[in-house]
N, C-alpha and C. Protein backbone atom coordinates (compact mmCIF):
# COMPACT_ATOMS: atom_id res chain seq x y z
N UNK A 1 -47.71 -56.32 45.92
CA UNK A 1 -47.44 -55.30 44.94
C UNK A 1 -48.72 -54.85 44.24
N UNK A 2 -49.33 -56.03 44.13
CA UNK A 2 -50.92 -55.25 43.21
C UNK A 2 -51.37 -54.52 44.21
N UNK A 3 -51.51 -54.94 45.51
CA UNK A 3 -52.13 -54.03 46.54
C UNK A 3 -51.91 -52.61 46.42
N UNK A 4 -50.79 -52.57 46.72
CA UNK A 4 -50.19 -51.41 46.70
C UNK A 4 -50.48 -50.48 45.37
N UNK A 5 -50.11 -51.49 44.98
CA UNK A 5 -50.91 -50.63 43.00
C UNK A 5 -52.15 -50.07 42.97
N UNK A 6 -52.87 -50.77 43.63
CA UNK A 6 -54.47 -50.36 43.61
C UNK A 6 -54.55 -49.58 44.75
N UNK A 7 -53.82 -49.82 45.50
CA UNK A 7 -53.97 -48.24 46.53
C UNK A 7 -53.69 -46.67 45.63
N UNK A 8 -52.76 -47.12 45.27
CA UNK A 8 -52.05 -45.84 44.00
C UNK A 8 -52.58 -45.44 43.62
N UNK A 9 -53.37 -46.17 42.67
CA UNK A 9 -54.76 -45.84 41.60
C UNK A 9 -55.52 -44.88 42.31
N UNK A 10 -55.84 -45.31 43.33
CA UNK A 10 -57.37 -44.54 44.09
C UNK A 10 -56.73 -43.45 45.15
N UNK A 11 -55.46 -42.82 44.82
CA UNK A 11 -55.21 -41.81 45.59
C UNK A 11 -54.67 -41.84 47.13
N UNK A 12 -54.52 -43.19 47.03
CA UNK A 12 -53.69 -43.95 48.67
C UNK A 12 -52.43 -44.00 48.71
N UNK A 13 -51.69 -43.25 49.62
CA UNK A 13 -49.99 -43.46 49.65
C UNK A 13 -49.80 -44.61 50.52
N UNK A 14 -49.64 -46.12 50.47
CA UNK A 14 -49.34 -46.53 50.95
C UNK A 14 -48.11 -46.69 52.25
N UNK A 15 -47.19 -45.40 51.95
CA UNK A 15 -46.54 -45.27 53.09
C UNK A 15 -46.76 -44.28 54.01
N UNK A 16 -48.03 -43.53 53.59
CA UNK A 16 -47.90 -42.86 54.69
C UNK A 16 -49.97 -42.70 55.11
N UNK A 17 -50.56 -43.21 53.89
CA UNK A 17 -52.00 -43.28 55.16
C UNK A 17 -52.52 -44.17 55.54
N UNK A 18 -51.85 -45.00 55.57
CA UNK A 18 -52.03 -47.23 55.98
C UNK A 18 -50.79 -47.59 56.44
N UNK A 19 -51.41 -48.62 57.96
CA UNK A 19 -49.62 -49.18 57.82
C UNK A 19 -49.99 -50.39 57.45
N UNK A 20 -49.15 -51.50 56.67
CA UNK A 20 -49.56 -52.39 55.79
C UNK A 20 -48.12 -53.16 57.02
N UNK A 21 -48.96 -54.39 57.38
CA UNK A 21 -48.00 -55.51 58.15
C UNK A 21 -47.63 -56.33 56.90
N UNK A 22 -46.47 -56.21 56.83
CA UNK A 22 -45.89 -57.76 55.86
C UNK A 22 -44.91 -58.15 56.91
N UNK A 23 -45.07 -58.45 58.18
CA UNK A 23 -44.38 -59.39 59.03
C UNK A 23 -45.17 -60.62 59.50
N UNK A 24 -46.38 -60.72 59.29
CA UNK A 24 -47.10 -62.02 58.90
C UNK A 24 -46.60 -62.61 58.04
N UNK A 25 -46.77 -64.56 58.51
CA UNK A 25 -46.36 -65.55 57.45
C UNK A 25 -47.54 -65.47 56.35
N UNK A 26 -47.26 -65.70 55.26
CA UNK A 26 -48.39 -65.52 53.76
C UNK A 26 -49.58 -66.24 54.26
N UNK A 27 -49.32 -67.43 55.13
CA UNK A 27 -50.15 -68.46 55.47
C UNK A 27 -51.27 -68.05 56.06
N UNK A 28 -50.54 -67.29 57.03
CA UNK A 28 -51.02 -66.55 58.98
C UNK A 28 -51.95 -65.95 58.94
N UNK A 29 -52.09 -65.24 57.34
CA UNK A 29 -52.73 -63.85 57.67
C UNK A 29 -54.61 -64.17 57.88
N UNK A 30 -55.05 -64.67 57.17
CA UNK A 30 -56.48 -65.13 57.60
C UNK A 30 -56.63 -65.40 59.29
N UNK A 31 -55.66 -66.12 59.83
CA UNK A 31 -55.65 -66.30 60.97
C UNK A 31 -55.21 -65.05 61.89
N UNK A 32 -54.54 -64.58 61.45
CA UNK A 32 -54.30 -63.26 62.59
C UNK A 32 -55.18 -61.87 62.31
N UNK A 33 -55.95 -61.96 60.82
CA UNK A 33 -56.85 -60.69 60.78
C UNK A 33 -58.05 -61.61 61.81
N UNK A 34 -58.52 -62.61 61.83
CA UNK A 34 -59.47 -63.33 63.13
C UNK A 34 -58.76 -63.16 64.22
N UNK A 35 -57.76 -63.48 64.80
CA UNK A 35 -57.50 -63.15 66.03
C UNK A 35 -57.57 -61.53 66.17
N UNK A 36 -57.71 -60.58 65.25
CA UNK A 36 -57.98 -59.21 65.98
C UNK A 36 -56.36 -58.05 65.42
N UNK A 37 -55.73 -58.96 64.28
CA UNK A 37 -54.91 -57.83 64.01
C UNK A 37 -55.22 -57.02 62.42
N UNK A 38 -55.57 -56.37 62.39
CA UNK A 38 -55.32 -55.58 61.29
C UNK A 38 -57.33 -55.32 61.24
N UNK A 39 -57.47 -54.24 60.61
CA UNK A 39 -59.19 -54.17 60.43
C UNK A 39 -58.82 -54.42 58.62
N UNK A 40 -58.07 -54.96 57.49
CA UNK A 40 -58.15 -55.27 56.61
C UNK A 40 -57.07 -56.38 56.53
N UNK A 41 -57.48 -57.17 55.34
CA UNK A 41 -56.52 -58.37 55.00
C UNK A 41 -56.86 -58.48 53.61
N UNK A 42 -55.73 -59.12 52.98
CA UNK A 42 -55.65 -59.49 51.36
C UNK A 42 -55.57 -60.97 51.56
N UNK A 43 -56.33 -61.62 51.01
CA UNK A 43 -56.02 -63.22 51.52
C UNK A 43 -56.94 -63.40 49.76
N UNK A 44 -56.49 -64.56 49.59
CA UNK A 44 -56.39 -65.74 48.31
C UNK A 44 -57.47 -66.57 48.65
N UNK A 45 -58.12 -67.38 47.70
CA UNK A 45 -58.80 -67.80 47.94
C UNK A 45 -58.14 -69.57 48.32
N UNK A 46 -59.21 -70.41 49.40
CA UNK A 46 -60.17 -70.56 50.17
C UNK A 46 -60.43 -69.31 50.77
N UNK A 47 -58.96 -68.66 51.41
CA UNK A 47 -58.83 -68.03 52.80
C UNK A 47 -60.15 -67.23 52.93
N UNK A 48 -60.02 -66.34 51.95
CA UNK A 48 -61.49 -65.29 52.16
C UNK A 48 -62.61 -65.50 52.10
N UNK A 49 -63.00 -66.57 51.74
CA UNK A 49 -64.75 -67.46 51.57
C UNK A 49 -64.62 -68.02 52.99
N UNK A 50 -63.75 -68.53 53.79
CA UNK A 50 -63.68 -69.27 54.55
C UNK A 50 -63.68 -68.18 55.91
N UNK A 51 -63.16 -66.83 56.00
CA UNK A 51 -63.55 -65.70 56.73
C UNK A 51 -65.06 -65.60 56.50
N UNK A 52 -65.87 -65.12 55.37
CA UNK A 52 -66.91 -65.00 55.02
C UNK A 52 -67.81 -66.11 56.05
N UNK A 53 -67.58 -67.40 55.92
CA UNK A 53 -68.26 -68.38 56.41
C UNK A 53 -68.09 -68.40 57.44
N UNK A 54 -66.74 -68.03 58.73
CA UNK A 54 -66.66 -67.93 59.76
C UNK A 54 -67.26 -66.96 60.64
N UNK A 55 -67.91 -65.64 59.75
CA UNK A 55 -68.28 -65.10 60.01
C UNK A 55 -67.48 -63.89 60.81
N UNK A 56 -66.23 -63.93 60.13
CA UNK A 56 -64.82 -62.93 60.60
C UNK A 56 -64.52 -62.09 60.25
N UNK A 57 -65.32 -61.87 58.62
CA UNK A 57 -65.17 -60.80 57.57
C UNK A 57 -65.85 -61.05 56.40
N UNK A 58 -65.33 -59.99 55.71
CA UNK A 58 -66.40 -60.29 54.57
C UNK A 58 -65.48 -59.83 53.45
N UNK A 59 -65.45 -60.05 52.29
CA UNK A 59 -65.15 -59.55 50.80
C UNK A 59 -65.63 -58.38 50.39
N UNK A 60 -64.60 -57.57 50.34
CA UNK A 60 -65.04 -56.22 49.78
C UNK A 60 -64.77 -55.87 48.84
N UNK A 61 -63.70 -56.29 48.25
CA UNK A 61 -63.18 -55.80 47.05
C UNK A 61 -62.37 -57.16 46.40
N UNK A 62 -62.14 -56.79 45.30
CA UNK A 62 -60.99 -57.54 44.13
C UNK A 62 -60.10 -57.17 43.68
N UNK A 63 -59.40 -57.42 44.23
CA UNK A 63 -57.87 -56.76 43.63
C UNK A 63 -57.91 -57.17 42.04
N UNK A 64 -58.11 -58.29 41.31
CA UNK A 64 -57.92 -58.47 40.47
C UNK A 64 -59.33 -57.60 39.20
N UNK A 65 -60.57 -57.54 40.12
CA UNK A 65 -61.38 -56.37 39.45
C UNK A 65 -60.60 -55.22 39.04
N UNK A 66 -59.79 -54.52 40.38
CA UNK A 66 -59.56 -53.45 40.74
C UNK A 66 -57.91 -52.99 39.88
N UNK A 67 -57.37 -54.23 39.72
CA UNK A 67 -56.41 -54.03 39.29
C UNK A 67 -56.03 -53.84 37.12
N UNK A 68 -56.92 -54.99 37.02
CA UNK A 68 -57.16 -54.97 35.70
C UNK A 68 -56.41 -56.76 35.24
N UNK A 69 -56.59 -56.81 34.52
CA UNK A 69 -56.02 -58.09 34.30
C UNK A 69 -54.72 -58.39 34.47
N UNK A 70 -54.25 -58.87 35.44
CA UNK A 70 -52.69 -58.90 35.81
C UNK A 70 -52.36 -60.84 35.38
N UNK A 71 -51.34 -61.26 34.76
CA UNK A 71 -50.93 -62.31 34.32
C UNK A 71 -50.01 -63.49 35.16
N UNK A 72 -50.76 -63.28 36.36
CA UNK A 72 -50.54 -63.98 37.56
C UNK A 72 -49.92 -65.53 37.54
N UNK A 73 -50.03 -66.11 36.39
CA UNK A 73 -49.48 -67.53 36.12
C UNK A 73 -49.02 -67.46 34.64
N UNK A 74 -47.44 -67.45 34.25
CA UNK A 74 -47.42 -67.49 33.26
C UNK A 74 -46.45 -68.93 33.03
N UNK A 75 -45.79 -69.42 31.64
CA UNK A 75 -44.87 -70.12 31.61
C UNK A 75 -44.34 -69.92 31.09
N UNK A 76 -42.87 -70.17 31.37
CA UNK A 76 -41.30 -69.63 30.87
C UNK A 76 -40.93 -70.73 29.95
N UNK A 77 -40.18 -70.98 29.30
CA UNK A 77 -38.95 -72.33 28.58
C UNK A 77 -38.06 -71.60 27.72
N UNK A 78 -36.59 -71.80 27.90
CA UNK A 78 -36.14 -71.27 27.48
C UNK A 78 -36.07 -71.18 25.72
N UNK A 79 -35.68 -70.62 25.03
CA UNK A 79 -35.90 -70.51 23.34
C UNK A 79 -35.32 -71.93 22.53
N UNK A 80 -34.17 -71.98 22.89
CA UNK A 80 -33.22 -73.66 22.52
C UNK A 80 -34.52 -74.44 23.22
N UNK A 81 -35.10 -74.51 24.08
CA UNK A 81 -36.21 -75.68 24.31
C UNK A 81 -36.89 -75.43 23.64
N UNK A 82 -37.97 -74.17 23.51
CA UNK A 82 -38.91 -74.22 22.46
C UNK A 82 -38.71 -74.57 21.01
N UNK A 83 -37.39 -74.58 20.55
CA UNK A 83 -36.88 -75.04 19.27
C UNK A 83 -36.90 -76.20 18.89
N UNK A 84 -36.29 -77.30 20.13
CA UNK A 84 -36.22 -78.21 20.10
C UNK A 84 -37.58 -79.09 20.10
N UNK A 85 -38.38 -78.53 20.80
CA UNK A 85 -39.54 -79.13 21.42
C UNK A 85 -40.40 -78.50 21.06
N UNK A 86 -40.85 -78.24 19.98
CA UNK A 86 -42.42 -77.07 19.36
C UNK A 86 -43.55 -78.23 19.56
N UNK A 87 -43.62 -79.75 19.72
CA UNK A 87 -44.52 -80.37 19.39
C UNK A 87 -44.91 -80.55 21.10
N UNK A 88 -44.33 -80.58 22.09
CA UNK A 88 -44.44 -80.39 23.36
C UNK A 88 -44.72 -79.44 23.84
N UNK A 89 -44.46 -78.06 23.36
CA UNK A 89 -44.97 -76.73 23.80
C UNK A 89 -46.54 -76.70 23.55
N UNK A 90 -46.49 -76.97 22.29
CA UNK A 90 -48.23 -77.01 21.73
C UNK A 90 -48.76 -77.76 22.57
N UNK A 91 -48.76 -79.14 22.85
CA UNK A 91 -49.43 -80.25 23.27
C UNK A 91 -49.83 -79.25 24.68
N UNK A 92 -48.91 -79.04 25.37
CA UNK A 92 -49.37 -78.24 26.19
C UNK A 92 -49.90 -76.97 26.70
N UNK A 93 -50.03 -76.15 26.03
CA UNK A 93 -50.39 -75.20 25.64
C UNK A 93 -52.27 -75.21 24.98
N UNK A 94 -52.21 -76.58 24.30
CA UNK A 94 -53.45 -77.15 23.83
C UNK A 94 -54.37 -77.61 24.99
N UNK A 95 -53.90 -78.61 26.04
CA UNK A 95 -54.18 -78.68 27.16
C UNK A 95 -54.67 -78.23 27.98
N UNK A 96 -53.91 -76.61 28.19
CA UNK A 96 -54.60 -75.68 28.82
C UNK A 96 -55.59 -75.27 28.50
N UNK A 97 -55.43 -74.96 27.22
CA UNK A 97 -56.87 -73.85 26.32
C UNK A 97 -57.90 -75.38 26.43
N UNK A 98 -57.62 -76.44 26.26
CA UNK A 98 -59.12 -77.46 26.99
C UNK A 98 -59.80 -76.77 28.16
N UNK A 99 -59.08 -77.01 28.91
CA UNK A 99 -59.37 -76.48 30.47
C UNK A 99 -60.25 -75.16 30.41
N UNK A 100 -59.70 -74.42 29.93
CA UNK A 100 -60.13 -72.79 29.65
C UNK A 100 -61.28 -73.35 29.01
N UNK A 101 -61.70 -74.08 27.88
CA UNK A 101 -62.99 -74.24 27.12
C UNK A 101 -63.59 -74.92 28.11
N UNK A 102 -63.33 -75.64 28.98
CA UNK A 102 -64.31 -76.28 29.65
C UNK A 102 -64.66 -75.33 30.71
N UNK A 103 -64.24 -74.41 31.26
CA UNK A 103 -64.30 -72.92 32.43
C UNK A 103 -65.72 -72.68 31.69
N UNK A 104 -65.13 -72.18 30.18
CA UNK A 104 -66.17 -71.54 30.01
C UNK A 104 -67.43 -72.38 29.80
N UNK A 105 -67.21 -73.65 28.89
CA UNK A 105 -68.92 -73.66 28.76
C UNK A 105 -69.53 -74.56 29.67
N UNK A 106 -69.18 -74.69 30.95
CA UNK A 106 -69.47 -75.71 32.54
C UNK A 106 -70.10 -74.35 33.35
N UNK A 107 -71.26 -75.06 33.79
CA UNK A 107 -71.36 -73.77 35.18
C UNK A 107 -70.54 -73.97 36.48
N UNK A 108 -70.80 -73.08 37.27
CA UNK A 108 -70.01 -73.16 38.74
C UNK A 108 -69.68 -74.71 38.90
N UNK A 109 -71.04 -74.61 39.29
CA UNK A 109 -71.36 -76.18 40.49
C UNK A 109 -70.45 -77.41 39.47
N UNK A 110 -70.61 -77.24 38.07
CA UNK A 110 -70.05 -78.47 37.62
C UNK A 110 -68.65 -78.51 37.45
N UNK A 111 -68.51 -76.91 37.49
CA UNK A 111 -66.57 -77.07 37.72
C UNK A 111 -66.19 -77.33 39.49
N UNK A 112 -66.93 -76.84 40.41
CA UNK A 112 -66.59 -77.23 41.51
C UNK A 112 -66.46 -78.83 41.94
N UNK A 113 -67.89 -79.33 40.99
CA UNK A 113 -67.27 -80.60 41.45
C UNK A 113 -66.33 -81.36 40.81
N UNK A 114 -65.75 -80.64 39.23
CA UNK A 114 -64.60 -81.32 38.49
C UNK A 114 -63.76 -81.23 39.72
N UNK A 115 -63.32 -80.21 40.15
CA UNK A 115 -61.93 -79.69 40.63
C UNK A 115 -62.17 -79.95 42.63
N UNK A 116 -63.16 -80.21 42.88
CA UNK A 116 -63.39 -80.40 44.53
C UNK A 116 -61.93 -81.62 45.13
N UNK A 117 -62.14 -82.56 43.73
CA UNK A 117 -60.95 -83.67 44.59
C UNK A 117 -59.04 -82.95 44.92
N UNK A 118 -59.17 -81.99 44.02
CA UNK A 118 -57.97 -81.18 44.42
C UNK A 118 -57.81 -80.29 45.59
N UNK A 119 -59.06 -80.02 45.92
CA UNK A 119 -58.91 -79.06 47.85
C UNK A 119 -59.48 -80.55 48.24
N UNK A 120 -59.36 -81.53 49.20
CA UNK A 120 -59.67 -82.48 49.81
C UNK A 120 -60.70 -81.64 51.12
N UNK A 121 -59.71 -80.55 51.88
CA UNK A 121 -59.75 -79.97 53.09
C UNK A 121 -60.85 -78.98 52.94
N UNK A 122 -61.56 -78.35 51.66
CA UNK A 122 -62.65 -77.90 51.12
C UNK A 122 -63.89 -78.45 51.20
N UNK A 123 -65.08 -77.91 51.83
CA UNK A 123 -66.12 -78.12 51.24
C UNK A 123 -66.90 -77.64 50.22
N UNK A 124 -67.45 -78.44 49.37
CA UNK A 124 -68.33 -78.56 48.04
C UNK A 124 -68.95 -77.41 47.89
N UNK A 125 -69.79 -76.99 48.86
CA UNK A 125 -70.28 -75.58 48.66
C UNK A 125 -69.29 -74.04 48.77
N UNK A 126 -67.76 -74.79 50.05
CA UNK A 126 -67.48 -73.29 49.29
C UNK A 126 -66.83 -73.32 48.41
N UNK A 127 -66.11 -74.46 47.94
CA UNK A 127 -65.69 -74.29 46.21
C UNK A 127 -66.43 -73.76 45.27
N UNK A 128 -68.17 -74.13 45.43
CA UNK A 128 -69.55 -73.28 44.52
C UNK A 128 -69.13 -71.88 44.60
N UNK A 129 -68.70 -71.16 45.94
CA UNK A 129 -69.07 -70.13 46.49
C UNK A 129 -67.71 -69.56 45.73
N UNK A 130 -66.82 -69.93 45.62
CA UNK A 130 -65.37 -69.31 45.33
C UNK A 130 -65.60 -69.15 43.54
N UNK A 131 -65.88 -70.57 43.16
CA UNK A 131 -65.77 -70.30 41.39
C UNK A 131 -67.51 -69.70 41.16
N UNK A 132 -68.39 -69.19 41.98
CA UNK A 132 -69.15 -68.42 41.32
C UNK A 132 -68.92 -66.91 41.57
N UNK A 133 -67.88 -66.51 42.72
CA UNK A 133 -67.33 -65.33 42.52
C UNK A 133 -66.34 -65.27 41.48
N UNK A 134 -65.23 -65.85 41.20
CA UNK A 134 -64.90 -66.00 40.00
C UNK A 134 -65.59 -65.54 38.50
N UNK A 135 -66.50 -66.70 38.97
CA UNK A 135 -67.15 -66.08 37.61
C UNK A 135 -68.26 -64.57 37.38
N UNK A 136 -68.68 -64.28 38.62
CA UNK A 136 -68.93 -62.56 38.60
C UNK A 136 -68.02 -62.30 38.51
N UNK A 137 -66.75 -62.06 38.44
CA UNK A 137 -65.88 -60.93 38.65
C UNK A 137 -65.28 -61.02 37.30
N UNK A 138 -65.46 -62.13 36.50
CA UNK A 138 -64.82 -62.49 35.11
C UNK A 138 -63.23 -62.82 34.92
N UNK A 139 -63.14 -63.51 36.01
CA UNK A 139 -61.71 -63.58 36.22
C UNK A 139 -60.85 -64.53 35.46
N UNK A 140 -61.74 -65.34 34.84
CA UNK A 140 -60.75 -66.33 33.67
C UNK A 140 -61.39 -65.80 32.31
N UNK A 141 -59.58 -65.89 31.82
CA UNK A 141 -59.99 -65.35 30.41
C UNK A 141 -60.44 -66.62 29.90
N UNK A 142 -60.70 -66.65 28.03
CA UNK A 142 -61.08 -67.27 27.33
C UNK A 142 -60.01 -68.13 26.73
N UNK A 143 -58.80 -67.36 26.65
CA UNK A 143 -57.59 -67.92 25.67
C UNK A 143 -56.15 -67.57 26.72
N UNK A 144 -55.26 -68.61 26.35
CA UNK A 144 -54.08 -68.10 26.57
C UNK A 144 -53.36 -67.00 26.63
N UNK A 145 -53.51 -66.29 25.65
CA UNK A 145 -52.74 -65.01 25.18
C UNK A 145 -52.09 -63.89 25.54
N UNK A 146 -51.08 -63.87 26.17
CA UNK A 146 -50.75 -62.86 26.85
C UNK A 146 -50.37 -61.63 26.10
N UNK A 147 -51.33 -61.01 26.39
CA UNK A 147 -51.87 -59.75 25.79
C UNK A 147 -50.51 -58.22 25.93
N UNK A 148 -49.90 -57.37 25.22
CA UNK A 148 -48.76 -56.96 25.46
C UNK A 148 -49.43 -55.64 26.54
N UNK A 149 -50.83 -55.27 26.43
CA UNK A 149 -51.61 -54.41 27.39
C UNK A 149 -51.31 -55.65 29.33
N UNK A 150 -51.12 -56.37 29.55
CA UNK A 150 -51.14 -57.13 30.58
C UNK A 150 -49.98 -57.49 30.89
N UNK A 151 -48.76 -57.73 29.84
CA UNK A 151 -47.40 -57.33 30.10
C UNK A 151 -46.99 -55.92 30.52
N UNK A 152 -47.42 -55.17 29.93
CA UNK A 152 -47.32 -53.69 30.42
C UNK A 152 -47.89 -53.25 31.73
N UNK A 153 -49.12 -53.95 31.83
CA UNK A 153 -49.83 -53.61 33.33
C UNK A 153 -48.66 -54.21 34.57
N UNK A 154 -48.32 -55.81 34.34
CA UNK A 154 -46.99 -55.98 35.36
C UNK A 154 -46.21 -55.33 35.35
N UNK A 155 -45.65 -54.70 34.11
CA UNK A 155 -44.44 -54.41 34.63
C UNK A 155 -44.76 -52.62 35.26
N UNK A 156 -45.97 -52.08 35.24
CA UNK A 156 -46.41 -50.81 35.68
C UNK A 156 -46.75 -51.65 37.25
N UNK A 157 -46.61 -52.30 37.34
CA UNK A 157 -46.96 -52.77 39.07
C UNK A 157 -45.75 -52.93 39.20
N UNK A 158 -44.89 -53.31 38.85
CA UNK A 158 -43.55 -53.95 39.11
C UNK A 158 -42.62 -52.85 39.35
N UNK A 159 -43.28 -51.98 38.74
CA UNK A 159 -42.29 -50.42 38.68
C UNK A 159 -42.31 -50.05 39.62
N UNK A 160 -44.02 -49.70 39.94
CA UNK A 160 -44.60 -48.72 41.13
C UNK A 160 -44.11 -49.11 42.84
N UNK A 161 -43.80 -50.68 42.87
CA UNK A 161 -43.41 -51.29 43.77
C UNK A 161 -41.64 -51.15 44.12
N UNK A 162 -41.15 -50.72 42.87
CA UNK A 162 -39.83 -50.39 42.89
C UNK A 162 -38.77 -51.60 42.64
N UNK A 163 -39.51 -52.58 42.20
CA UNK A 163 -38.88 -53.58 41.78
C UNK A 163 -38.35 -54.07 40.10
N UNK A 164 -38.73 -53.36 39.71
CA UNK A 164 -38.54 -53.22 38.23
C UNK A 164 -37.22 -51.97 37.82
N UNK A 165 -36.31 -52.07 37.60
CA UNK A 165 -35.18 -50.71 36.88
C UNK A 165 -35.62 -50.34 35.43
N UNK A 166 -35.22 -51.50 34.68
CA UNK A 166 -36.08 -50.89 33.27
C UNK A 166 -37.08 -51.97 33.00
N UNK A 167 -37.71 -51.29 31.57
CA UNK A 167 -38.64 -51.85 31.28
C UNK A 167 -38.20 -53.10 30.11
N UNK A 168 -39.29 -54.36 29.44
CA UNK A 168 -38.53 -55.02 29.17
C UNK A 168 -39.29 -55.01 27.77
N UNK A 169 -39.17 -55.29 26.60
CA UNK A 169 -39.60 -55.19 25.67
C UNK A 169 -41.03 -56.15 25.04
N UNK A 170 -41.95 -56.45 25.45
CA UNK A 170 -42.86 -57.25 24.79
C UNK A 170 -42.43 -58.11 23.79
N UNK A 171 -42.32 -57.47 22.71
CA UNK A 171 -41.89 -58.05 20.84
C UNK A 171 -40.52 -59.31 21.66
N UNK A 172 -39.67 -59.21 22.73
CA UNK A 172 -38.72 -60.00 23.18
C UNK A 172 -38.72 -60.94 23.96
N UNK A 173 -39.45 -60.73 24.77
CA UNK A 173 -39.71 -61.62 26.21
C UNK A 173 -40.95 -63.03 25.41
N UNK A 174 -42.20 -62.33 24.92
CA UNK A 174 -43.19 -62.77 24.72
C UNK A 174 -43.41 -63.65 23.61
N UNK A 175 -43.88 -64.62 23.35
CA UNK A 175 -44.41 -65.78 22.16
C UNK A 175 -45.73 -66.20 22.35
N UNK A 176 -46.61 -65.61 21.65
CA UNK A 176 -47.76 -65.73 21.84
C UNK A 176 -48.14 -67.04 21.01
N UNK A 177 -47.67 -67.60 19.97
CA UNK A 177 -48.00 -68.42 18.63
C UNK A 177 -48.62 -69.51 18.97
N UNK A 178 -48.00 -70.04 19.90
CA UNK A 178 -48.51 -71.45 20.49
C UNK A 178 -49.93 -71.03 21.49
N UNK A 179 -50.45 -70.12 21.84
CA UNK A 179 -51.63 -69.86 22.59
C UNK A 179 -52.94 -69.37 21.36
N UNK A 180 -51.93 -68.96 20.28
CA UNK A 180 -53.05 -68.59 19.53
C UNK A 180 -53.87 -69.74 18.40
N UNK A 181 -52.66 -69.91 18.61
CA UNK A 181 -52.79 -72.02 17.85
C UNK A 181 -53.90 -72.79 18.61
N UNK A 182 -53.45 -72.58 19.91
CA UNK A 182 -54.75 -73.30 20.50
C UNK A 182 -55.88 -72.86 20.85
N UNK A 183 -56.07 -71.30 21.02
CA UNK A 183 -57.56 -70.69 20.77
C UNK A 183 -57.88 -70.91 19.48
N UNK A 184 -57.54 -71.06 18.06
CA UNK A 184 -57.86 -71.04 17.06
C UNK A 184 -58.24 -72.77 16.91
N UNK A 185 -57.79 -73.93 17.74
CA UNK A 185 -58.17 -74.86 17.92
C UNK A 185 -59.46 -75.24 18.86
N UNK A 186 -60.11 -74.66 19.34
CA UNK A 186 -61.18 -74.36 20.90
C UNK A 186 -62.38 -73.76 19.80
């Protein structure tokens, strides 16, 4: 859907001047733009550092440059939980924004090797290679906060894709309190 969004943007009808395969498994696709299908692919990272290194393709773009800040991982609980549980929401919520403080003031190499024991199947340098594109492209924010400009951007992707009927209200869906608690703790 972001794809498609960012085709939009730049004057691309996705249905009619690209044909876009989504009959590839999510998995496949690194592997079948190397075997010779498609002259473009959207692949996640390892996948695309690991083209780069194979020497199969290369990185051209960022969807997430290109797209604008889209809120790709969020967390849900329902309201009766957050009621019940405000000292567990924080704790975690606090947790995260650690993590986020340590993004920011660690360079590449020292977050690659925090986080290397989680890709086992990774090597050391292209984890360097992945979180120092990351960090050109500015792709982690600073704070939690889901911003009601980045709720609005999903649900303007969500639309454009035709998956969205109406729109949903920010001030309703959203609780920012506990993210701002913990940037104001960082």
């Amino acid at each position: 859907m972001v794809f498609e969004y960012v085709l939009k943007q730049n004057g691309i009808d996705p249905e009619t001047d690209l044909e876009i395969n989504q009959g590839i498994d999510f998995g496949s696709t690194a592997a079948a733009f190397s075997g010779g299908q498609g002259e473009y692919t959207v692949e996640f990272e390892p996948s695309a550092t690991a083209l780069e290194e194979q020497g199969d393709g290369y990185v051209i773009a960022s969807l997430g440059e290109d797209s604008g800040y889209v809120p790709y991982t969020a967390f849900s609980a329902k309201s009766s939980y957050m009621a019940e549980n405000p000292e567990i929401i924080q704790s975690f919520t606090d947790a995260l924004q650690k993590g986020m403080d340590y993004v920011q003031s660690h360079t590449p190499e020292e977050i690659a090797e925090v986080i290397a024991p989680q890709f086992p199947e990774t090597e050391l340098s292209t984890i360097t290679t992945i979180v120092n594109r990351y960090y050109q492209q500015d792709t982690w924010k600073t704070d939690l906060i889901f911003s009601e400009d980045s709720f609005e951007l999903l649900q303007d992707i969500l639309e454009s894709a035709g998956e969205l009927s109406e729109r949903a209200p920010y001030e309703e869906l959203v609780d920012t309190s506990y993210a701002e608690k913990a940037a104001a703790k960082s």
